[in-house]
Protein backbone atom coordinates (compact mmCIF):
# COMPACT_ATOMS: atom_id res chain seq x y z
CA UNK A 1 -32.45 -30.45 25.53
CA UNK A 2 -29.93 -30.08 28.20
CA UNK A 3 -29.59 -26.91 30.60
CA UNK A 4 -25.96 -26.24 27.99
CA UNK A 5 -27.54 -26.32 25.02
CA UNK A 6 -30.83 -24.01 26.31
CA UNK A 7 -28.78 -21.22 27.05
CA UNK A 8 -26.65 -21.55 24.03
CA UNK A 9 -29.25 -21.44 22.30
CA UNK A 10 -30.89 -18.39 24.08
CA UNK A 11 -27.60 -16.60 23.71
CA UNK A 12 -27.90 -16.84 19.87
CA UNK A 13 -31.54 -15.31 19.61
CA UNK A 14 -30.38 -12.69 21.94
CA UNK A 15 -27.28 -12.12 19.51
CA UNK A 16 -29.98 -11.98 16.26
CA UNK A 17 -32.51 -9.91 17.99
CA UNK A 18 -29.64 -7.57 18.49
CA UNK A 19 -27.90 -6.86 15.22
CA UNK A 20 -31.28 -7.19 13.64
CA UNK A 21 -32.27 -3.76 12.07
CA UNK A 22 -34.95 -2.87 14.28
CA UNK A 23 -33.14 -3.10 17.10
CA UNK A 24 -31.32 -0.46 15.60
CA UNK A 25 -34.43 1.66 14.34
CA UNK A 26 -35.50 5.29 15.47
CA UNK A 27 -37.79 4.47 18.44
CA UNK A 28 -39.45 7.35 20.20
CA UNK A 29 -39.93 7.54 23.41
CA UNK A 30 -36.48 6.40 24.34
CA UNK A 31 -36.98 3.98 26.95
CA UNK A 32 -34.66 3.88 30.73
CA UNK A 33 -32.49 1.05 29.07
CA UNK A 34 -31.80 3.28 25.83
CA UNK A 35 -30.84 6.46 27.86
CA UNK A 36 -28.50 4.57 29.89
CA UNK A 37 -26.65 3.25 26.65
CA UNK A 38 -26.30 6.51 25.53
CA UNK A 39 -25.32 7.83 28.64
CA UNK A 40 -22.53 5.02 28.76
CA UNK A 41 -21.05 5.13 25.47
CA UNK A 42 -20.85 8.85 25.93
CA UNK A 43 -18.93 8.28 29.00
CA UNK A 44 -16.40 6.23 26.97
CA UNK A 45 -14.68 8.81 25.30
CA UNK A 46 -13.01 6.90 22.97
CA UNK A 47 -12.83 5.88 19.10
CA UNK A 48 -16.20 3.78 19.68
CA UNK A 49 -17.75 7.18 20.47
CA UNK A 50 -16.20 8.75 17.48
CA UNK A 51 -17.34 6.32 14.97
CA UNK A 52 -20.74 6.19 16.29
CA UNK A 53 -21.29 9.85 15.90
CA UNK A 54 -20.14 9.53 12.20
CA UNK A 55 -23.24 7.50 11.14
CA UNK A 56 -24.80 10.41 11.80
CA UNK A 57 -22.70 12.71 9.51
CA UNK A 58 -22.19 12.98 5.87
CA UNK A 59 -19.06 15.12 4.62
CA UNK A 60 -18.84 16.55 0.76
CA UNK A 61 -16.15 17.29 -1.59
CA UNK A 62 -15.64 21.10 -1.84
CA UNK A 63 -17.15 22.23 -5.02
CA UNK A 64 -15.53 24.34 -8.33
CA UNK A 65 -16.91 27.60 -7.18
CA UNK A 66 -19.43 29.20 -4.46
CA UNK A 67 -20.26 28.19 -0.90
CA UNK A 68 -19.13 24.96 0.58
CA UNK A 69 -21.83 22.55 2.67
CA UNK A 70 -18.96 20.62 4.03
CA UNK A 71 -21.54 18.68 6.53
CA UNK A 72 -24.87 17.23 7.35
CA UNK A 73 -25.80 16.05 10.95
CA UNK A 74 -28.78 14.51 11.87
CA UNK A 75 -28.41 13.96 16.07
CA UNK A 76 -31.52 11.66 17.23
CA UNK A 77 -32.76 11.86 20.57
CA UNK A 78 -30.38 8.95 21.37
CA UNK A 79 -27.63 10.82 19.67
CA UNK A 80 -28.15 14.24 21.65
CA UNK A 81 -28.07 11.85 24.90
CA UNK A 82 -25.07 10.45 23.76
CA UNK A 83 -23.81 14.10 22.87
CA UNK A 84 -24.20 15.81 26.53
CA UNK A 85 -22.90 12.62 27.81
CA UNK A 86 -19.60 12.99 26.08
CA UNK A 87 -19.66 16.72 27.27
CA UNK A 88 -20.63 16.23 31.04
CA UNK A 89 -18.43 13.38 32.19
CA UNK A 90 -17.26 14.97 35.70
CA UNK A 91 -20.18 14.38 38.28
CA UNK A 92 -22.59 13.25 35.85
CA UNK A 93 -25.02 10.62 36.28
CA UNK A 94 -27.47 8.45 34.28
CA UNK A 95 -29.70 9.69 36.52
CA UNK A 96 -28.82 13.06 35.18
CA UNK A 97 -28.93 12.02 31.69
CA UNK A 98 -32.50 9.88 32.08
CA UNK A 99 -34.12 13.35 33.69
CA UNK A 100 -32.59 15.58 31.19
CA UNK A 101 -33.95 13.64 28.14
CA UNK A 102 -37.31 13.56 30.13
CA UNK A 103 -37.46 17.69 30.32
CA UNK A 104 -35.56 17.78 26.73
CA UNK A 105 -38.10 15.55 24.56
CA UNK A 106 -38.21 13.73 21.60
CA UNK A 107 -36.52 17.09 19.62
CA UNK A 108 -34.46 15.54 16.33
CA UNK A 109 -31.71 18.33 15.54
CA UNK A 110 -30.32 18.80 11.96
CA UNK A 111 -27.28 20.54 11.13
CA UNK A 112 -25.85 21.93 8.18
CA UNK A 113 -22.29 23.15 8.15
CA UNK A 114 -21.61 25.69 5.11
CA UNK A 115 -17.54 26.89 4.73
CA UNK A 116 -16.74 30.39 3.06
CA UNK A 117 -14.42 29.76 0.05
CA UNK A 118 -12.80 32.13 -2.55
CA UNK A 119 -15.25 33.15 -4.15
CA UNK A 120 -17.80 33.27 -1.48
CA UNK A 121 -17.30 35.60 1.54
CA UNK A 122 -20.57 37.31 2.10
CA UNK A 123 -20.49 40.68 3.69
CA UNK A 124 -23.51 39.95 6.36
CA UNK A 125 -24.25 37.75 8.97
CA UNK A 126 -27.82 36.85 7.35
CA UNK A 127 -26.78 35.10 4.45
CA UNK A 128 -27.34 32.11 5.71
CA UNK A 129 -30.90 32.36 5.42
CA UNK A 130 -30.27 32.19 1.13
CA UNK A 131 -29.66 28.83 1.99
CA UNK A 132 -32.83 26.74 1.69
CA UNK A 133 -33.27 23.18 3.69
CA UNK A 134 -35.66 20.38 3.46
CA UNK A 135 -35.80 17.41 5.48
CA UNK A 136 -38.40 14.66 4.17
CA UNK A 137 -39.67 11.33 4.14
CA UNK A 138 -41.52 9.64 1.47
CA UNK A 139 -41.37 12.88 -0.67
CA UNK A 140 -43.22 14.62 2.10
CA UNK A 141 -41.32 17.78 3.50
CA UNK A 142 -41.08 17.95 7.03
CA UNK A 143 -42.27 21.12 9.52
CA UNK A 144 -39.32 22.18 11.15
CA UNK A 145 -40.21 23.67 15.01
CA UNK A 146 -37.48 26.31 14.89
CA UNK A 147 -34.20 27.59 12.46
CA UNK A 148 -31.16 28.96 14.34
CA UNK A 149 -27.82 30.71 12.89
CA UNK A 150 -24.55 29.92 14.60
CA UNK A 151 -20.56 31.50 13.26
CA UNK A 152 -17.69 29.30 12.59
CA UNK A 153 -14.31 31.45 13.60
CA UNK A 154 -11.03 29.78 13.92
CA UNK A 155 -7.41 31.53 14.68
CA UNK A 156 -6.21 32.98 17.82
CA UNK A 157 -9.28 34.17 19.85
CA UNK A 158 -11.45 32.95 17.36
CA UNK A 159 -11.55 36.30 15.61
CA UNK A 160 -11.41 34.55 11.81
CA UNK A 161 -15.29 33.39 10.51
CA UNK A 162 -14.33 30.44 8.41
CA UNK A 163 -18.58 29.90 8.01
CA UNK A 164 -21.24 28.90 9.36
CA UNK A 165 -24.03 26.19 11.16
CA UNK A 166 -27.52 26.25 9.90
CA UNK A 167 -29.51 23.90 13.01
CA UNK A 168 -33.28 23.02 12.63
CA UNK A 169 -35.43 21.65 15.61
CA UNK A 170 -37.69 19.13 14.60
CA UNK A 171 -40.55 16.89 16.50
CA UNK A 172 -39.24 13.24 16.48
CA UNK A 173 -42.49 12.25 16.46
CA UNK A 174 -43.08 13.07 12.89
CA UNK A 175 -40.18 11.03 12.10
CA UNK A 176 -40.48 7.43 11.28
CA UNK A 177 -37.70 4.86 10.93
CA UNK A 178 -37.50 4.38 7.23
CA UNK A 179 -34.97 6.70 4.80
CA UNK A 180 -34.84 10.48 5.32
CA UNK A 181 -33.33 12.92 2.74
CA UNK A 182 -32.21 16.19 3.98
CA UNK A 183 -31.51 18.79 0.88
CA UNK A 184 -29.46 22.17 1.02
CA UNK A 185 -30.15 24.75 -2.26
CA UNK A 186 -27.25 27.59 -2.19
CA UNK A 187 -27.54 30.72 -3.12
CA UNK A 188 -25.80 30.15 -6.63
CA UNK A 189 -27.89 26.98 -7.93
CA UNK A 190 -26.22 23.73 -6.07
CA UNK A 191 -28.03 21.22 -4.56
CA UNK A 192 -26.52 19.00 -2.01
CA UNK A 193 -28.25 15.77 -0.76
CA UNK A 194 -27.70 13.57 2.58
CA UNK A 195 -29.49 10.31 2.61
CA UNK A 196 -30.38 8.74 6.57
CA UNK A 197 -31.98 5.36 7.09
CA UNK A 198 -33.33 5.67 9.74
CA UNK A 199 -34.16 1.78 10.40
CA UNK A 200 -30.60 1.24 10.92
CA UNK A 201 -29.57 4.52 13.21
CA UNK A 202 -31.26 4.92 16.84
């Protein structure tokens, strides 16, 4: 076989290896190589970025009556890398990003985005703790390490809420790269359902 052919040849296994679905699979630690990427495509800032960070989001129809879950998130360790990337462009290196990830961990972040409608406006701040969520794998309900409320407010100083973020810290670690199933119970009876495979997403 002649030197041409070889690396032909070597090209196309490279090619296989790299769409195959492992290659793509949740893989904790994230090695040098894998923080760079991220660090990289953050730096793009451009529709590539965009449509990567919508694999990781699922968007709902707004229902008849009650609260809205308008969005699920589920940001990776190679997704938050991306993330600060895309935020820190002046001065930042992938130096930066490789230490940062190294003092931040293996923390998986999911987010649940819940929209006041019509007929719900509730008159405190702690409502969103009527709002039960459940991330698991192989009908086992994960542990999350910490729960954290944040306000949506739009308008001119931001003095309109509009809703709010539900976010929930988990340990990577527990994760493994198969399907995950996140699950948000309202207040009034719905039940809204995200689906992540997790052998396809980083």
């Amino acid at each position: 076989m002649n030197s041409e052919r070889t690396t032909q040849l070597a090209s196309w296994v490279a090619a296989a290896l790299l769409f195959t679905p492992q290659a793509f699979a949740l893989d904790l630690p994230l090695s040098s190589e894998a923080v760079r990427e991220a660090y990289f495509l953050g730096q793009r800032h451009d529709e590539k970025t965009a449509r990567f960070f919508e694999m990781y989001r699922q968007h709902f129809p707004v229902p008849r009556s009650g609260p809205y879950v308008s969005a699920i998130e589920l940001s990776t360790p190679y997704v938050r890398a991306v993330e600060l990337s895309e935020q820190r462009s002046v001065g930042y290196s992938a130096q930066q990003a490789e230490r940062e990830y190294r003092d931040r961990g293996n923390s998986v972040r999911l987010g649940v985005e819940v929209r006041y409608t019509a007929t719900y406006r509730p008159a405190t701040s702690g409502s969103w703790k009527d709002f039960e969520v459940r991330l698991s794998q192989a009908g086992k309900t994960l542990a999350s390490r910490s729960v954290r409320y944040e306000g949506i407010r739009t308008g001119r100083g931001g003095n309109g809420p509009t809703g709010f973020l539900i976010w929930l810290e988990y340990d990577g670690r527990g994760l493994a790269p198969d399907d995950a199933s996140v699950e948000v119970d309202t207040p009034d009876g719905q039940q809204v359902v995200a689906r992540f495979d997790l052998s396809k997403l980083r």
